[in-house]
C-alpha atoms as a PDB file:
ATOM      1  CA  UNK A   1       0.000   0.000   0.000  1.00  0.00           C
ATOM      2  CA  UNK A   2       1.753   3.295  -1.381  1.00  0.00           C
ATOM      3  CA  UNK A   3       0.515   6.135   1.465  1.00  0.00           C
ATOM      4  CA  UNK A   4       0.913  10.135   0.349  1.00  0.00           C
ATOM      5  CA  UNK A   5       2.293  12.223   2.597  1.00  0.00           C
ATOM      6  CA  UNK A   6      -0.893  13.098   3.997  1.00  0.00           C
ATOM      7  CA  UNK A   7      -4.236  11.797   3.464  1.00  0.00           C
ATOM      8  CA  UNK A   8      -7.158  12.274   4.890  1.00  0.00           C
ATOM      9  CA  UNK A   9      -9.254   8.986   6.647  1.00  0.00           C
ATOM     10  CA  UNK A  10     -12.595   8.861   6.739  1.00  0.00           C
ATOM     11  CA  UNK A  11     -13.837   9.510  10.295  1.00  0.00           C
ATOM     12  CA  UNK A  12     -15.091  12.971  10.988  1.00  0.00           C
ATOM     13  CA  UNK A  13     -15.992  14.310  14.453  1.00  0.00           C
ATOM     14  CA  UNK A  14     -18.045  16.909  15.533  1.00  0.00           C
ATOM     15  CA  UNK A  15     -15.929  19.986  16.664  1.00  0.00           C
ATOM     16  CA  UNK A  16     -18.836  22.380  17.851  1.00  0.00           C
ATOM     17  CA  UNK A  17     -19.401  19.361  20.586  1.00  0.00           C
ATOM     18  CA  UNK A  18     -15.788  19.570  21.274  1.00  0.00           C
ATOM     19  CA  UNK A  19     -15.252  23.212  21.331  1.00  0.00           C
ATOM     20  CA  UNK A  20     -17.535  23.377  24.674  1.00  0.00           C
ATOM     21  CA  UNK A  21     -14.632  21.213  26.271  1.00  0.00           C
ATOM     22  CA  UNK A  22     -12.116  23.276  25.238  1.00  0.00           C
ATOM     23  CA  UNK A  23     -13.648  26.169  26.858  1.00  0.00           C
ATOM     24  CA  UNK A  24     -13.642  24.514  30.132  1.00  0.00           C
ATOM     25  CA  UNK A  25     -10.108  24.040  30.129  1.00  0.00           C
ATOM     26  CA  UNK A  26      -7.940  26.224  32.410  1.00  0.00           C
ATOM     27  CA  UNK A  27      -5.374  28.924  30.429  1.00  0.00           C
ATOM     28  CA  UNK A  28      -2.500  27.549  33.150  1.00  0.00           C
ATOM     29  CA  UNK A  29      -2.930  24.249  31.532  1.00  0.00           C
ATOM     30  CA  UNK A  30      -1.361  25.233  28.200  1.00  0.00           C
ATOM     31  CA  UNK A  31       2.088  24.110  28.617  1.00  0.00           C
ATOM     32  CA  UNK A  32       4.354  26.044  26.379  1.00  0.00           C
ATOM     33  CA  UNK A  33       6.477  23.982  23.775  1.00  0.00           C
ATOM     34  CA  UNK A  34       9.859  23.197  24.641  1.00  0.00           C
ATOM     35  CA  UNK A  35      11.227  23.275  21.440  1.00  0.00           C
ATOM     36  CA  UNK A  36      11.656  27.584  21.147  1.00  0.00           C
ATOM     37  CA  UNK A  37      13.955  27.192  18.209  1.00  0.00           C
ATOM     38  CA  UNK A  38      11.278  25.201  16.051  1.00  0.00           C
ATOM     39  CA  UNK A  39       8.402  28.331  16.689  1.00  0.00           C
ATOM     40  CA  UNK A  40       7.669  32.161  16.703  1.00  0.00           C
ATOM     41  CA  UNK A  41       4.412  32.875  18.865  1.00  0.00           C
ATOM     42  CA  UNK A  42       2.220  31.199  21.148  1.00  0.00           C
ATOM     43  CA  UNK A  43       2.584  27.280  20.349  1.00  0.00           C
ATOM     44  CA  UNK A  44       1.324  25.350  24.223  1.00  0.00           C
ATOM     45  CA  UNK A  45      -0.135  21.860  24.252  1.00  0.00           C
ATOM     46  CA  UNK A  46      -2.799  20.032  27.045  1.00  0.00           C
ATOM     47  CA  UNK A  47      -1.630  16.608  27.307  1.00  0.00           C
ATOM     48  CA  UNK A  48      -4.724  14.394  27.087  1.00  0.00           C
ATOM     49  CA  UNK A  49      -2.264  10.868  27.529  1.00  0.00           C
ATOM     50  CA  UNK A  50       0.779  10.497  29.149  1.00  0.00           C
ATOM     51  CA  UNK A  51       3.533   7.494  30.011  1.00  0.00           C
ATOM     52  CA  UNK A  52       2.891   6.087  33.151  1.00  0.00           C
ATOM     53  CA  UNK A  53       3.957   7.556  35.807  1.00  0.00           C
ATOM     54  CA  UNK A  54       5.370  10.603  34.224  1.00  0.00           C
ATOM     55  CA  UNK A  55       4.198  13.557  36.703  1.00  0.00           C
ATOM     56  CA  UNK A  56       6.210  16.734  35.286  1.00  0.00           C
ATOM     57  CA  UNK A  57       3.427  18.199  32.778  1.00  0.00           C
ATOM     58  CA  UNK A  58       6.813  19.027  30.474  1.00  0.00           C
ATOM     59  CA  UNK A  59       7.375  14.996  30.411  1.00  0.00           C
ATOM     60  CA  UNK A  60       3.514  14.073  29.335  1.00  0.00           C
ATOM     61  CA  UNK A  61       3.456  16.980  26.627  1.00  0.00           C
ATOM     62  CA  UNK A  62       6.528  15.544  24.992  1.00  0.00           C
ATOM     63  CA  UNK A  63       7.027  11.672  25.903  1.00  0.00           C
ATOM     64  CA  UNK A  64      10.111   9.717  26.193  1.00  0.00           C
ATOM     65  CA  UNK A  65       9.735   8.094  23.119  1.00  0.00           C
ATOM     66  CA  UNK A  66      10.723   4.885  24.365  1.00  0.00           C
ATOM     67  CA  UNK A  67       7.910   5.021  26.201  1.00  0.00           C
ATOM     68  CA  UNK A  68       5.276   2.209  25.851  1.00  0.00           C
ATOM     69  CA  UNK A  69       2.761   2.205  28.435  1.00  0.00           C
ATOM     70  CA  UNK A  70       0.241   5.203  28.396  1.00  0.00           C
ATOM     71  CA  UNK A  71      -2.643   6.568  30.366  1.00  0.00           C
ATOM     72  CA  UNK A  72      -4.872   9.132  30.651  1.00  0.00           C
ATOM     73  CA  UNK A  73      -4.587  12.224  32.305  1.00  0.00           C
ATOM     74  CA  UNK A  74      -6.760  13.797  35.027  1.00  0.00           C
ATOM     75  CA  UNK A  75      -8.047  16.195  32.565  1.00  0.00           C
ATOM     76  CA  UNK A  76      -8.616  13.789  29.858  1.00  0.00           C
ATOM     77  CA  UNK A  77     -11.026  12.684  32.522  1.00  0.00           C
ATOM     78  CA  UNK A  78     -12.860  15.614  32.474  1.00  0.00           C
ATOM     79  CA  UNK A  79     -13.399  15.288  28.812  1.00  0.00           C
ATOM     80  CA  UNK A  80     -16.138  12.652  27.526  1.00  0.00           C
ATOM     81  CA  UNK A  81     -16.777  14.172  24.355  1.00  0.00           C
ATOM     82  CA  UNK A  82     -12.381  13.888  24.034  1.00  0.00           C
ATOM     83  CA  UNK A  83     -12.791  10.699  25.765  1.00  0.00           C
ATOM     84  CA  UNK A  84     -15.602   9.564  23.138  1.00  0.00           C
ATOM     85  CA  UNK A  85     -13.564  10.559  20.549  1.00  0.00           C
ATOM     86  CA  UNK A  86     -10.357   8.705  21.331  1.00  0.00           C
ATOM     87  CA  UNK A  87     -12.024   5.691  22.136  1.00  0.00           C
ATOM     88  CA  UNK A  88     -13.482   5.640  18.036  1.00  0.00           C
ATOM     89  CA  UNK A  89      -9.343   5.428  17.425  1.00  0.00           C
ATOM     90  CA  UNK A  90      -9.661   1.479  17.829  1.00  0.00           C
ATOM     91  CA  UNK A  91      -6.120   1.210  17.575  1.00  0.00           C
ATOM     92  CA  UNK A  92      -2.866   1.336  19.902  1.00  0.00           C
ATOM     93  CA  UNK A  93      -2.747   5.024  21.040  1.00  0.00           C
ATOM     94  CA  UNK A  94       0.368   6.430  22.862  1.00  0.00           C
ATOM     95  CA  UNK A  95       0.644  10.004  23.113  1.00  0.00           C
ATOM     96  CA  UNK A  96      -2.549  12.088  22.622  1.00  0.00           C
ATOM     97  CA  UNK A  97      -2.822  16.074  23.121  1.00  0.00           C
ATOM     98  CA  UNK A  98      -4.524  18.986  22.334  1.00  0.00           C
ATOM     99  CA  UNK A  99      -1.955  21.853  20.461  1.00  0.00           C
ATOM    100  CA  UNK A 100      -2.850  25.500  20.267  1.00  0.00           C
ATOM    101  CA  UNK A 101      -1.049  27.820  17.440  1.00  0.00           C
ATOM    102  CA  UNK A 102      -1.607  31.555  18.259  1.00  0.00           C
ATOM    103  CA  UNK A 103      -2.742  34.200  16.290  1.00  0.00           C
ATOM    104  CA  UNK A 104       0.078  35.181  14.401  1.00  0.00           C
ATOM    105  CA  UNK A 105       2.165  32.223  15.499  1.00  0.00           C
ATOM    106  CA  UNK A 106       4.331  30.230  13.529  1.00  0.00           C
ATOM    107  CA  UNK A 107       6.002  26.508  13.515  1.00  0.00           C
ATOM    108  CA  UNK A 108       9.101  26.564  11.565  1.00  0.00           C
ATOM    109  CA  UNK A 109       9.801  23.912   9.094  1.00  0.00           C
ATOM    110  CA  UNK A 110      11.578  20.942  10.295  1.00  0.00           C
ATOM    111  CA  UNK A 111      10.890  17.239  10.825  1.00  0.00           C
ATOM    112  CA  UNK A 112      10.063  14.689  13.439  1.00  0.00           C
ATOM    113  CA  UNK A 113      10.962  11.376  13.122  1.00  0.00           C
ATOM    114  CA  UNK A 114       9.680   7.473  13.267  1.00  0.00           C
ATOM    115  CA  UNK A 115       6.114   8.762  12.817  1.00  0.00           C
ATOM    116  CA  UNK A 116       5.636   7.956   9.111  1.00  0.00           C
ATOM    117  CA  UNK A 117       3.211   5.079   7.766  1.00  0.00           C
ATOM    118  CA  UNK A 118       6.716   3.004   7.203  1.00  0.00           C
ATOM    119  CA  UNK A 119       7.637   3.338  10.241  1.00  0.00           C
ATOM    120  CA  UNK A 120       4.426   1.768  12.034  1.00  0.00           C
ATOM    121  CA  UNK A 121       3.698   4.411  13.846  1.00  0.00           C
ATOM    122  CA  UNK A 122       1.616   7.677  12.544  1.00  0.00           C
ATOM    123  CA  UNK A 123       0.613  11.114  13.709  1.00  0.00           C
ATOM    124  CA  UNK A 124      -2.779  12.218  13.105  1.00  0.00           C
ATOM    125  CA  UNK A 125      -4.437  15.329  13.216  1.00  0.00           C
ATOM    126  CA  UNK A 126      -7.780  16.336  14.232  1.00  0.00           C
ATOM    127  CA  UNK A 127      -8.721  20.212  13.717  1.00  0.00           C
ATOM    128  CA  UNK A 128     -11.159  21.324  16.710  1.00  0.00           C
ATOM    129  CA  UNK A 129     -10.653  25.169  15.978  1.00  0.00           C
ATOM    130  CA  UNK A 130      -9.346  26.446  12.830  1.00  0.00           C
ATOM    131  CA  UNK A 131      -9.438  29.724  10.749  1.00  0.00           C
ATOM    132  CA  UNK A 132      -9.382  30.047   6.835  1.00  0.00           C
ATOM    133  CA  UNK A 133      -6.138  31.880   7.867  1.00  0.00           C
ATOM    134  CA  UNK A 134      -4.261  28.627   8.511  1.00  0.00           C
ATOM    135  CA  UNK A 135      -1.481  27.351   6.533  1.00  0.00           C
ATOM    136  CA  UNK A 136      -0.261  24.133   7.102  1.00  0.00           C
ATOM    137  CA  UNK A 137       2.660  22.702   4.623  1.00  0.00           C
ATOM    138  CA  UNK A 138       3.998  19.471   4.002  1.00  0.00           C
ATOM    139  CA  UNK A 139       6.638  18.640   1.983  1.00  0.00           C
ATOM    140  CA  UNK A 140       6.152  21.688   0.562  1.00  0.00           C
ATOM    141  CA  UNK A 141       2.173  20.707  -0.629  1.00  0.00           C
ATOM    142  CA  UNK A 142      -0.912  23.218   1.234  1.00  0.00           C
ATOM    143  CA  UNK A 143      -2.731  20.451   3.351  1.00  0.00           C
ATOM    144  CA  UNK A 144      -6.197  22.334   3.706  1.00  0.00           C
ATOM    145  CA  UNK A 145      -7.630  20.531   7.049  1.00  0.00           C
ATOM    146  CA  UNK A 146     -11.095  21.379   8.174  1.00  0.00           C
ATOM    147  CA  UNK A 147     -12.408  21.464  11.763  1.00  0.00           C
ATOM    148  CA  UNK A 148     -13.475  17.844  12.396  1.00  0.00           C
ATOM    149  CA  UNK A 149     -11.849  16.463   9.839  1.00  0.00           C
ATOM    150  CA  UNK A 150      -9.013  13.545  10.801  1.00  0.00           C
ATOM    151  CA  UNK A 151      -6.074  13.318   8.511  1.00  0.00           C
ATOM    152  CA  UNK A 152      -2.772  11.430   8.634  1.00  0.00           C
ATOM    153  CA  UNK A 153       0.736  13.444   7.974  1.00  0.00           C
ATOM    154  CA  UNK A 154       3.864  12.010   7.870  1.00  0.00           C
ATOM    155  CA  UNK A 155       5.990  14.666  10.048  1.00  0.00           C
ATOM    156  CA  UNK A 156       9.284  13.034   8.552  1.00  0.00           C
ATOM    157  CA  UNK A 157       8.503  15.159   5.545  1.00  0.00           C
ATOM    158  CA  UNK A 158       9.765  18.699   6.396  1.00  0.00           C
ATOM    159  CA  UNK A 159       7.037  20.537   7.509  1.00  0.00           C
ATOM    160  CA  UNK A 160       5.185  23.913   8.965  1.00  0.00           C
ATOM    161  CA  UNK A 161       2.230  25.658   9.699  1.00  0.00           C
ATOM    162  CA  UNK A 162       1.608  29.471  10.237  1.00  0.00           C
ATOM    163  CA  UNK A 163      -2.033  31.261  11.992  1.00  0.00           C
ATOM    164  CA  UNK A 164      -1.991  34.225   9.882  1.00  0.00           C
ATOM    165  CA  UNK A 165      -6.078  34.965  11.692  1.00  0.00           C
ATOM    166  CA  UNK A 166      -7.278  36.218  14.517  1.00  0.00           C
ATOM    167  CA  UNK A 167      -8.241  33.441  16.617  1.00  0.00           C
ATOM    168  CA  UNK A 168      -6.197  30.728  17.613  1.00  0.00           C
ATOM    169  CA  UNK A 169      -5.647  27.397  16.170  1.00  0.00           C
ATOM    170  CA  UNK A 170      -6.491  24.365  17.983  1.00  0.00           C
ATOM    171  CA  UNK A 171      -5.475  20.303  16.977  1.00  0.00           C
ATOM    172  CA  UNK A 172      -6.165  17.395  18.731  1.00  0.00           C
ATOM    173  CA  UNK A 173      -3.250  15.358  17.739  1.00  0.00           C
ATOM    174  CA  UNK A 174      -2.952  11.517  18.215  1.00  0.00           C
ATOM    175  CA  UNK A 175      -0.022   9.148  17.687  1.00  0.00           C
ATOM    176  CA  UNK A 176      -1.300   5.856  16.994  1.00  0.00           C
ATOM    177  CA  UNK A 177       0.707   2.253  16.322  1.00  0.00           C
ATOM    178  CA  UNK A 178      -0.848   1.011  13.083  1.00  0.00           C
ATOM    179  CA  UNK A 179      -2.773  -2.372  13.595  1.00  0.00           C
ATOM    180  CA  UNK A 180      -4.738  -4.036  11.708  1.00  0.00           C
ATOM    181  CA  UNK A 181      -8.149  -1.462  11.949  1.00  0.00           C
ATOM    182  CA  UNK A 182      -5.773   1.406  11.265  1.00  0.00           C
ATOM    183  CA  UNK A 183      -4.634  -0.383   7.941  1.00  0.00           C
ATOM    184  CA  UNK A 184      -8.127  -0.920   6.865  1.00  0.00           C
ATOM    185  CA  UNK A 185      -8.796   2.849   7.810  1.00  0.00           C
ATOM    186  CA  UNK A 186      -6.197   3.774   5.260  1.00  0.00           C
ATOM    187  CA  UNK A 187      -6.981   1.419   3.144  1.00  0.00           C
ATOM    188  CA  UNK A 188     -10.699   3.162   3.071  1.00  0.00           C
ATOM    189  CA  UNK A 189      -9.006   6.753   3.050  1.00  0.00           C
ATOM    190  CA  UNK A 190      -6.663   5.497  -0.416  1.00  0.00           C
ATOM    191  CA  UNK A 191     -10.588   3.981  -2.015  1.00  0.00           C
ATOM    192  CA  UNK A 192     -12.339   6.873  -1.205  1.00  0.00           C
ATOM    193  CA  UNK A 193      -9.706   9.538  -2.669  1.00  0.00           C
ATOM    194  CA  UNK A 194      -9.520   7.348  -5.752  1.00  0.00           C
ATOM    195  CA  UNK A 195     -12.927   7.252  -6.533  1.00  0.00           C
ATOM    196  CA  UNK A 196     -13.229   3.317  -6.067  1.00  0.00           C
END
């Protein structure tokens, strides 16, 4: 199975239902990214999952990625429409967060790594709050997400995004193993796009 550099799968989630969660979430519990050098602006992250036993909020934004046991945090607890929504992800999840771009924010181009289809492990992306101001690049192609929409990127590809609006831009964003179900998933996404 030849998978694009991003491609979108065909689950779609209700944001407006999520965007009432989202409001009930503290401002102290946006964490700031660690990474300064990789962003201009606001860029802070709720962790939703976290390894176990990992109490420092800095260490459940951004795993160990060795790490293979993960559980939900308090907040995630909070959440049943997040909750809801994770559990429709039928495959291994590990990390799971929610990551806010600022108005005027930008992340810089550069690349993570092992999260491609090849590597059996993928990052996907879930737009809760989103502006027609967004621009989000991969490999140098426009990916034009949608709120509630859920599409797969492969972050090894150099990549950036940019809130040129005036409200911030929220993702939930989900690294998953890929199983079985998650291979049918793309398997669906690659039928649908080609018209089969």
């Amino acid at each position: 199975m030849e998978i694009p550099s991003a491609l979108r799968l065909p689950l779609h989630f209700d944001p407006q239902s999520l965007r009432g969660e989202l409001e009930g979430i503290p401002g102290e519990a946006w964490i700031p990214h660690f990474n300064t050098q990789y962003f201009e602006g606001e860029w802070s992250g709720v962790p939703l999952t976290a390894p176990k036993g990992a109490e420092h909020p800095i260490l459940q934004l951004h795993p160990d990625p060795t790490a293979t046991e993960f559980v939900e945090t308090a907040l995630l607890r909070r959440c049943p429409r997040l909750r809801a929504l994770l559990a429709r992800l039928e495959c291994p999840r590990r990390s799971a967060r929610l990551l806010k771009l600022g108005p005027g924010a930008r992340i810089l181009r550069h690349t993570d790594y092992d999260l491609g289809y090849e590597d059996g492990e993928v990052r996907l992306h879930l737009p809760i709050q989103t502006n027609a101001e967004i621009s989000f690049r991969v490999d140098e192609v426009e990916i034009p997400m949608r709120a509630g929409e859920l599409w797969y990127l492969n972050v090894n590809l150099p990549h950036e995004a940019h809130n040129a609006g005036a409200d911030p831009r929220i993702h939930l964003v989900v690294d998953c193993a890929v199983d079985a179900w998650l291979e049918g998933v793309f398997r669906n996404a690659l039928a649908a796009r080609d018209g089969a």
